[in-house]
Protein backbone atom coordinates (compact mmCIF):
# COMPACT_ATOMS: atom_id res chain seq x y z
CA UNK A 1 -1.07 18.25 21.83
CA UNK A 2 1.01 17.02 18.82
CA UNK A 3 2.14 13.00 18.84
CA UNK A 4 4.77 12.01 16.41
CA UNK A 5 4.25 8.24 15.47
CA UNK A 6 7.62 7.05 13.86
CA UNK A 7 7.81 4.01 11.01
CA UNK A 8 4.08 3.77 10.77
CA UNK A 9 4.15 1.47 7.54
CA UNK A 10 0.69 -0.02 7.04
CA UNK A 11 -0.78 0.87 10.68
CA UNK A 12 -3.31 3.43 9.44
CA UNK A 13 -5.55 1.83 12.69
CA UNK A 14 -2.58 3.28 14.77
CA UNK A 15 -2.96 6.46 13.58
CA UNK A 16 -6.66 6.25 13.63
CA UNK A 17 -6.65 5.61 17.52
CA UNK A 18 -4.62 8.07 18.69
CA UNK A 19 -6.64 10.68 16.64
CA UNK A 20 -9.66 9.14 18.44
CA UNK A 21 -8.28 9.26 22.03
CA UNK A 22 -7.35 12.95 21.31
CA UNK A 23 -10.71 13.75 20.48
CA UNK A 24 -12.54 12.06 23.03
CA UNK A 25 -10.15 13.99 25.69
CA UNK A 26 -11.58 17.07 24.13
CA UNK A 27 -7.80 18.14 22.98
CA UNK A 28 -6.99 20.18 19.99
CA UNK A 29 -3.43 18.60 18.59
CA UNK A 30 -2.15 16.58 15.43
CA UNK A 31 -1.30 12.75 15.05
CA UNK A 32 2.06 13.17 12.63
CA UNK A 33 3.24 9.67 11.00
CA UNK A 34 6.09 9.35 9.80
CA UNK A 35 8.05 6.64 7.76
CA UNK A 36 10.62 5.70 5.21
CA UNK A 37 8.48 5.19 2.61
CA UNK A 38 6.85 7.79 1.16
CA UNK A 39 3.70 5.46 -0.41
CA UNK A 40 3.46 4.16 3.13
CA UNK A 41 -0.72 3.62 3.31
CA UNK A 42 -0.38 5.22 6.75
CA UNK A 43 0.84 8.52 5.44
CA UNK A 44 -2.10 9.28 3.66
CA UNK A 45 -4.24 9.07 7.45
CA UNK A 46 -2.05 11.55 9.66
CA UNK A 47 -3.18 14.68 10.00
CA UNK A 48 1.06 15.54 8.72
CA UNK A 49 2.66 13.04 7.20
CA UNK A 50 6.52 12.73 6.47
CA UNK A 51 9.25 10.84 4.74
CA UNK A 52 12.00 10.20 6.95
CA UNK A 53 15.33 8.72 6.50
CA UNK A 54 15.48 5.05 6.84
CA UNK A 55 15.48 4.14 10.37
CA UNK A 56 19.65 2.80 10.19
CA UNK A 57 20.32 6.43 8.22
CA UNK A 58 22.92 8.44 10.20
CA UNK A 59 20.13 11.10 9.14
CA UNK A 60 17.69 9.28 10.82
CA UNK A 61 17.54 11.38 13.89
CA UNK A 62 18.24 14.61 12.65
CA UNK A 63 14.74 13.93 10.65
CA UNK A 64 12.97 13.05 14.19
CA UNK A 65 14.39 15.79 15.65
CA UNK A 66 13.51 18.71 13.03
CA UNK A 67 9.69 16.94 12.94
CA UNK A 68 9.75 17.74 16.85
CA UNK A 69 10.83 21.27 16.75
CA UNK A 70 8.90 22.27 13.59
CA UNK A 71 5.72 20.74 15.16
CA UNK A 72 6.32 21.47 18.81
CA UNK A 73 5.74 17.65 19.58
CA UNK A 74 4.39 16.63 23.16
CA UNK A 75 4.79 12.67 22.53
CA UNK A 76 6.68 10.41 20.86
CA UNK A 77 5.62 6.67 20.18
CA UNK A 78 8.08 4.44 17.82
CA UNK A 79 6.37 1.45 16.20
CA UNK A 80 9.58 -0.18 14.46
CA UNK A 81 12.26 -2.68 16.92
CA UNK A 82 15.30 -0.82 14.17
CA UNK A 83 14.45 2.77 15.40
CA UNK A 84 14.39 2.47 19.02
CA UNK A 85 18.21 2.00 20.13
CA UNK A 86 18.50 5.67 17.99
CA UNK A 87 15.56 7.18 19.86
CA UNK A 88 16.54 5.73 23.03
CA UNK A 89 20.38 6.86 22.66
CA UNK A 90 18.42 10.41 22.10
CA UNK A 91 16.42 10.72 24.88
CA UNK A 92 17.35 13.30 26.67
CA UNK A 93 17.59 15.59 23.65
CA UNK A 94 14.35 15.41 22.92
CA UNK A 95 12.89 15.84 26.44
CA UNK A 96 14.82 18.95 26.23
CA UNK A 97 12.50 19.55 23.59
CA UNK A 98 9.59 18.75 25.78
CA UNK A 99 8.79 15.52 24.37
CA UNK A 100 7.62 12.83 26.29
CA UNK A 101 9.19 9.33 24.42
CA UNK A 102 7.25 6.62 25.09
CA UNK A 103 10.46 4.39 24.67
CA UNK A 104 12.67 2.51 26.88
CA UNK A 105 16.07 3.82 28.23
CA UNK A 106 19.50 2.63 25.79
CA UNK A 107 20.60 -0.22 28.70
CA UNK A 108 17.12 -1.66 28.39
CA UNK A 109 17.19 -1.58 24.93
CA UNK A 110 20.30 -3.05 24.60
CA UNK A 111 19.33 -5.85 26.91
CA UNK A 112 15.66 -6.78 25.09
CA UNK A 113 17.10 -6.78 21.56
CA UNK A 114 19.88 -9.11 22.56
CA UNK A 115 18.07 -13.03 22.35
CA UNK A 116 21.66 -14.02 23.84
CA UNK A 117 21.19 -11.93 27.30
CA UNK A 118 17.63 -13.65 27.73
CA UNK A 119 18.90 -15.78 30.89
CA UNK A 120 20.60 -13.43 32.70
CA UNK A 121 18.26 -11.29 32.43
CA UNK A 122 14.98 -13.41 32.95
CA UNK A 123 17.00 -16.35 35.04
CA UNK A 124 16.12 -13.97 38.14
CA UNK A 125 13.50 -13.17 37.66
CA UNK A 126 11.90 -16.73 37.80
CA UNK A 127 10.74 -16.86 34.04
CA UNK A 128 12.21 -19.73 31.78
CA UNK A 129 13.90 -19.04 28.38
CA UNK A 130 14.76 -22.13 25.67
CA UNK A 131 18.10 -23.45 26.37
CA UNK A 132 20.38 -21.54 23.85
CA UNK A 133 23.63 -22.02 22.39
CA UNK A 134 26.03 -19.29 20.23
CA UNK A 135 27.95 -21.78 18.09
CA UNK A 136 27.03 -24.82 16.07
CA UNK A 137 29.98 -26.57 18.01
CA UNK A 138 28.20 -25.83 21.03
CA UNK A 139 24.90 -27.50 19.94
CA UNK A 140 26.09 -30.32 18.86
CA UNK A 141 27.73 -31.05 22.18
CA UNK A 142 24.50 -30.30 23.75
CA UNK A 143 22.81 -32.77 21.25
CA UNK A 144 25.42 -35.56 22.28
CA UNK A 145 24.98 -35.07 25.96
CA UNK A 146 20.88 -34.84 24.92
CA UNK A 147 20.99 -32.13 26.86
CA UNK A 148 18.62 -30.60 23.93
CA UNK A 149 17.16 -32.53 21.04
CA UNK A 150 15.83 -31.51 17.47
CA UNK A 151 14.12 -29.44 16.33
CA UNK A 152 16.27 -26.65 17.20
CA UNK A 153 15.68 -22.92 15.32
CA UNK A 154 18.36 -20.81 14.15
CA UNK A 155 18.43 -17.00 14.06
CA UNK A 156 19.72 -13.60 14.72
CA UNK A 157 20.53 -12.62 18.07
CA UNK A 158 18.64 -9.10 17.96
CA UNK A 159 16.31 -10.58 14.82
CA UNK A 160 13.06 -8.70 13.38
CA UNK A 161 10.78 -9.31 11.13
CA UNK A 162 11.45 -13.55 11.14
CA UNK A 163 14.84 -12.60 9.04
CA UNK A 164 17.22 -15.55 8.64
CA UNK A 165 15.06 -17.50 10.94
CA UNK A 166 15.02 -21.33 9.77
CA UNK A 167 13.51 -24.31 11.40
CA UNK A 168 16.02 -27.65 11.31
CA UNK A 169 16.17 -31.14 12.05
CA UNK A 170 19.52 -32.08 11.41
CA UNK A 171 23.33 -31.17 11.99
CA UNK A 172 23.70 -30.95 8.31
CA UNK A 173 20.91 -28.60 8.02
CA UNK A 174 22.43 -26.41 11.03
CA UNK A 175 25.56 -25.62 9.79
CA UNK A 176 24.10 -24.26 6.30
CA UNK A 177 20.71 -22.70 8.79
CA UNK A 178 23.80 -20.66 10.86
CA UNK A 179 25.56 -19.48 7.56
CA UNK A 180 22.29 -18.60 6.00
CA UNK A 181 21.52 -16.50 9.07
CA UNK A 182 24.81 -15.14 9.00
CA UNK A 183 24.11 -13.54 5.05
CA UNK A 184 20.95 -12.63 5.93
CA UNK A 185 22.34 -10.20 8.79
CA UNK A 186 25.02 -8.91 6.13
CA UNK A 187 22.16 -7.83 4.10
CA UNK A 188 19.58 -6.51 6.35
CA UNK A 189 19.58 -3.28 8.86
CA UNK A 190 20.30 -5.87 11.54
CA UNK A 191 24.24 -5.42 10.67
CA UNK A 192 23.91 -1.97 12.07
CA UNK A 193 21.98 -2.49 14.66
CA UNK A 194 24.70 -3.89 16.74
CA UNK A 195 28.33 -3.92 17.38
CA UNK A 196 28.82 -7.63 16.93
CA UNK A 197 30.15 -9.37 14.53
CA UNK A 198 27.74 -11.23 11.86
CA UNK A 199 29.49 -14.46 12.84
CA UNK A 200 28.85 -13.73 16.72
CA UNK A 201 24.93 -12.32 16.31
CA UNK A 202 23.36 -15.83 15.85
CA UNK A 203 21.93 -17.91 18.08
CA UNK A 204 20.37 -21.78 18.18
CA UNK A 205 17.63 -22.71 20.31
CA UNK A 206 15.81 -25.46 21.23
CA UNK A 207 12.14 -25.53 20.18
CA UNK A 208 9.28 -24.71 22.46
CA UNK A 209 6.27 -26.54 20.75
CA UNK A 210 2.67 -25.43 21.90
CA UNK A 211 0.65 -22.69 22.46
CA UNK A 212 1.53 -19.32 21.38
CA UNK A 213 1.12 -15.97 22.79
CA UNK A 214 1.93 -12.37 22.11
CA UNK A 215 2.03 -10.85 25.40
CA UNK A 216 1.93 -6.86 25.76
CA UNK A 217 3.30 -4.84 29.17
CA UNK A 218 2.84 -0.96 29.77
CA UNK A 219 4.61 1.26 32.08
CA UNK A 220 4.32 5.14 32.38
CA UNK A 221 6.90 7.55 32.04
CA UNK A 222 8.50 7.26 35.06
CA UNK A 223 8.81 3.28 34.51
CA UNK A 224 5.89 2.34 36.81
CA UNK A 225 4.15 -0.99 35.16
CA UNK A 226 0.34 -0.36 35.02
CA UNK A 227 -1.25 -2.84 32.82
CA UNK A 228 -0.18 -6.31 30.52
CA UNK A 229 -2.24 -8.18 27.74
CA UNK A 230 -2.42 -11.55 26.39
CA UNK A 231 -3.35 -12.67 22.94
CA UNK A 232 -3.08 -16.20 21.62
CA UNK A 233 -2.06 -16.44 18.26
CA UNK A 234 -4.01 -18.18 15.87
CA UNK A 235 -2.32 -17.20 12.57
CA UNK A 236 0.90 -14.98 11.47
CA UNK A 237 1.63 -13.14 8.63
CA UNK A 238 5.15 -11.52 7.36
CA UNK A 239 6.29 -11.89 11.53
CA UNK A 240 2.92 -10.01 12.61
CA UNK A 241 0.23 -11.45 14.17
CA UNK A 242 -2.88 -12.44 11.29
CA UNK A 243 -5.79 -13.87 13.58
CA UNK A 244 -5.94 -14.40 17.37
CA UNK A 245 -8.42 -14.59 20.41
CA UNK A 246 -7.18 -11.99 23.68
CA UNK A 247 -7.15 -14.26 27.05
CA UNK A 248 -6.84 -12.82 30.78
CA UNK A 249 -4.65 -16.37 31.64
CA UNK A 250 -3.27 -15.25 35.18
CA UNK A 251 0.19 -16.76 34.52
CA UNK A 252 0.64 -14.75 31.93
CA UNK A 253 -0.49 -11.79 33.74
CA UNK A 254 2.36 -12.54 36.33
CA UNK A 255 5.19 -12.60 33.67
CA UNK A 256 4.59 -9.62 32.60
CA UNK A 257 4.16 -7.79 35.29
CA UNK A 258 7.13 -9.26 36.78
CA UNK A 259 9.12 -8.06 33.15
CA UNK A 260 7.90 -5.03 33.66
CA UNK A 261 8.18 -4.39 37.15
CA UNK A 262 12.04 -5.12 36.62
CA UNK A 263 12.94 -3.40 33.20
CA UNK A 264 11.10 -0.29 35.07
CA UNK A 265 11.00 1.12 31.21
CA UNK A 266 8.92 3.92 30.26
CA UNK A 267 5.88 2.62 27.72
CA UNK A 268 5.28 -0.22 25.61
CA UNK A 269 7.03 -3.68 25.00
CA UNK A 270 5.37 -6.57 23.32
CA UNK A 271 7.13 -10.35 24.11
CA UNK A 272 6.37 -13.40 22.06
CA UNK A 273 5.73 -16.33 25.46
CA UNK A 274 5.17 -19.82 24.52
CA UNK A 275 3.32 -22.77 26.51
CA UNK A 276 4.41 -26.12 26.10
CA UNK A 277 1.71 -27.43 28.16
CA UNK A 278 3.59 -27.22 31.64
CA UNK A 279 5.78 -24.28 31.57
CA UNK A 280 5.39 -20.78 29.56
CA UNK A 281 8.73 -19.62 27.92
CA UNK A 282 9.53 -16.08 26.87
CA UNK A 283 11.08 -16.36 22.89
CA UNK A 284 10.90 -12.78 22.49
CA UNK A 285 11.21 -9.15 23.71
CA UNK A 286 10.10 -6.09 21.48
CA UNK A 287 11.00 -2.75 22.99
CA UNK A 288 8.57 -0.98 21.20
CA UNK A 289 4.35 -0.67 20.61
CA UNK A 290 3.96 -3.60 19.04
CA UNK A 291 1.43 -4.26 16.02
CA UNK A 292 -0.76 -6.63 17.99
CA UNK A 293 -1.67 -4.35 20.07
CA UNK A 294 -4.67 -3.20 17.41
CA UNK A 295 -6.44 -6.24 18.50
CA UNK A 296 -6.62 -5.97 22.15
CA UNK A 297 -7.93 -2.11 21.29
CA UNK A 298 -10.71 -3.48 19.67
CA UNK A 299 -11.44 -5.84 22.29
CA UNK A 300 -11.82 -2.30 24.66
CA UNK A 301 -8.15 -1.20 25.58
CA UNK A 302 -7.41 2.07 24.99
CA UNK A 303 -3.83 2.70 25.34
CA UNK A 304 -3.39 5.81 23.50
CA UNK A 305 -5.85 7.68 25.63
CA UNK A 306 -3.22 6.35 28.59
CA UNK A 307 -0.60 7.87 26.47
CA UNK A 308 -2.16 10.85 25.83
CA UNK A 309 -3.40 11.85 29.66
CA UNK A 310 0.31 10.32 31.07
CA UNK A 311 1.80 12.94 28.27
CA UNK A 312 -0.66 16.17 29.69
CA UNK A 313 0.22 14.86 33.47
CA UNK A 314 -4.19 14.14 34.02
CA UNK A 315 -5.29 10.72 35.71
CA UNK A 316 -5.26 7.43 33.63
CA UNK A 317 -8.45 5.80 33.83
CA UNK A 318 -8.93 2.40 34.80
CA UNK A 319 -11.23 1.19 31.94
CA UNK A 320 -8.46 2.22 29.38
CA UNK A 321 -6.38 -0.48 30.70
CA UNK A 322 -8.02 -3.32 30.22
CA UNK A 323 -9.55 -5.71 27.27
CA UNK A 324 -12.11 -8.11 27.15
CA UNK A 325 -11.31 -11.35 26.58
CA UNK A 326 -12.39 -14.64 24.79
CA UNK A 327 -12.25 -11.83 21.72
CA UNK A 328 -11.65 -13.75 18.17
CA UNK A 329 -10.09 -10.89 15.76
CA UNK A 330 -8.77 -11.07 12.12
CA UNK A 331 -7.04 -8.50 10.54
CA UNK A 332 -7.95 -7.45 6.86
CA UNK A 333 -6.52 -5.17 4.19
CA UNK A 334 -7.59 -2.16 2.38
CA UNK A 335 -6.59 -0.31 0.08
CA UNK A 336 -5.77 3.81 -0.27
CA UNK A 337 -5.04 5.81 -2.81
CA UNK A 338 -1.42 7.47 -2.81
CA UNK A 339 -1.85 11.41 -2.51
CA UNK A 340 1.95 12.47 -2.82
CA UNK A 341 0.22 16.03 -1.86
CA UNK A 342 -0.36 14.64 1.90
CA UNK A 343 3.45 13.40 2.22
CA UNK A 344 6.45 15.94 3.02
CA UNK A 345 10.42 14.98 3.20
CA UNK A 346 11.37 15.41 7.33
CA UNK A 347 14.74 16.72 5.28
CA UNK A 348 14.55 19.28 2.64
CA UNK A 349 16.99 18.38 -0.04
C-alpha cells in the first residue's frame, strides 16, 4: 500500500506514523511526502519524497496526479487548508485512479473555509458561533445598539495560518485592522483561494475570551463519523498549536460529533471551539488533518492505522480511536540535514 501525504512541511512525526501503522499491519507499501519546498525537513523522512508545485499552482494537480500514477497510490491524506478545495474539486479523478482521498467533498469544503457561512451552517445544528459582521459599517451599528462590544478581531473570511488577523479595541483601529486584512489577502494564496473579492473576504467578530480548544472529528470514507478529540491549548506557535493537555470534556464530544454527523465528509477536520465559561463557540473549521493531531497520537490514538485498514477495506479497531486524557505535551524541534539526493521534482522540467 502506497500513501501520498501532500504539503508535509515540518511534520516529519506525520510521516513517521503512518510508516509505523503500515508496519504494525504487517503491509509492504511506501509513505511518499510531498511539498513545495524542496528543503522541507519532512522530505528527507519519506520513504519518496517530492517537490511539488505550490499548492495555488495551476500545476498543482497535475503534480498530485503524476505522483499517483507513477506510484500506484492507495491513499491520499492532505495536511495544508490551501490544497484541499484542488484535491476536493479532483476527486473523482483520482478514485478513478484507485485512490482513496481522505478529504472532504468541494460543497463541504467550500462551506468550512468560508468563516462568513458559520451560522447557517452551525445555527441548526444547535452550536453557537461569535456574532459576525462583513463591513466595518456594520459593526459599528452593532457597537451603537451594544449589540457587541470591544474587543472585536478582524480577519479573512477563509484565513490560514493567523494571516491579517489583528486584535482591536477601537473604531479607529478597525477601519485600518479591515484594510490591513484586505493587503494581506492581496498578497497571500488566500486571493486564489476564493472567488470573492479582497474587499468582500473579511470578516469582524466579536471576541470569545476563555478557554481554548482544538477539537479534531473523523469520519470514514463513506462519511460515517467514528471518533472526535479534544485538546486544550496551552501555548501557540506560527497558528499551530505549541503545548497543550488532551481532555475527554463530554460537551465537546457532542459538537463534534454533531459537526460531523452533518458535514457526513470523508476523513479528518480539525475546529478551533472556545469556552467562555458558559457556552463553547466554534471560531474555526479546518477541512483537513490538522497538525495537532501529533499530540493526541502520542497520548494513544492511532489514526493512521484507521486510515490505513479503512483504505484496504479490514475492520478499524476500537483502541485506535481513542486517546488518553489529562496528557500534558510540548512540541520540540530538531534539526536534519538536507540530502537533495532524497528529494525529486513531481514535474520534470
Amino acid at each position: 500500500m502506497n500513501i501520498l501525504l501532500t504539503s508535509t512541511a515540518r511534520r516529519i512525526d506525520f510521516v513517521g506514523f503512518f510508516q509505523d501503522a503500515l508496519k504494525d499491519a504487517g503491509i509492504d507499501g511506501e509513505i511518499i511526502a510531498a511539498d513545495p519546498e524542496y528543503n522541507a525537513p519532512s522530505l528527507q523522512a519519506g520513504n519518496e519524497n517530492y517537490v511539488i508545485p505550490q499548492q495555488t499552482d495551476t500545476n498543482y494537480m497535475e503534480a498530485i496526479i503524476e505522483i499517483c500514477k507513477k506510484h500506484h497510490v492507495d491513499c491520499l491524506v492532505p495536511l495544508n487548508d490551501w490544497e484541499v478545495p484542488d484535491i476536493s474539486a479532483h476527486k473523482k479523478e483520482l478514485e478513478e485512479l484507485g485512490v482513496s482521498v481522505f478529504a472532504p467533498d468541494s460543497n463541504i469544503v467550500e462551506k468550512v473555509r468560508d468563516k462568513g457561512k458559520y451560522q447557517e451552517l452551525l445555527d441548526p445544528l444547535d452550536v453557537k458561533t461569535p456574532l459576525s459582521y462583513f463591513t466595518v459599517e456594520d459593526a459599528k451599528k452593532a457597537l451603537e445598539k451594544q449589540e457587541v462590544s470591544f474587543p472585536l478581531i478582524v480577519k479573512p473570511r477563509n484565513g490560514s495560518a493567523s494571516i491579517g488577523i489583528e486584535i482591536i479595541d477601537n473604531v479607529e483601529d478597525m477601519e485600518f485592522a479591515y484594510q490591513h486584512a484586505v493587503r494581506k489577502i492581496k498578497e497571500s494564496p488566500l486571493d486564489d483561494a476564493t472567488s470573492k473579492e479582497p474587499e468582500d473576504n473579511v470578516i469582524i467578530q466579536e471576541v470569545i475570551v476563555g478557554d481554548k480548544f482544538s477539537v479534531d472529528m473523523f469520519n470514514d470514507l463513506n462519511g460515517r463519523f467514528l471518533t472526535c478529540f479534544a485538546r486544550k491549548q496551552l501555548g501557540m506557535r506560527g497558528g499551530d498549536i505549541d503545548r497543550c493537555i488532551t481532555v475527554n470534556i463530554p460537551e465537546l464530544t457532542d459538537i463534534a460529533q454533531r459537526l460531523g454527523e452533518s458535514f457526513g465528509h470523508a476523513g479528518y477536520m480539525n475546529t478551533d471551539v472556545y469556552f467562555n465559561g458558559t457556552d463553547y463557540y466554534v471560531i474555526d473549521i479546518n477541512p483537513r488533518f490538522g497538525g495537532g493531531y501529533a499530540f493526541t497520537h502520542l497520548a494513544g490514538a492511532d489514526i493512521p492505522a484507521a486510515i490505513i485498514a479503512l483504505t484496504a477495506g479490514k475492520e478499524v479497531q476500537e483502541a485506535w480511536l481513542h486517546q488518553k486524557p489529562d496528557i500534558e505535551l510540548a512540541r520540540h524541534d530538531i534539526v536534519v540535514p538536507i540530502n537533495k539526493q532524497k528529494v525529486r521534482q513531481a514535474l520534470e522540467e
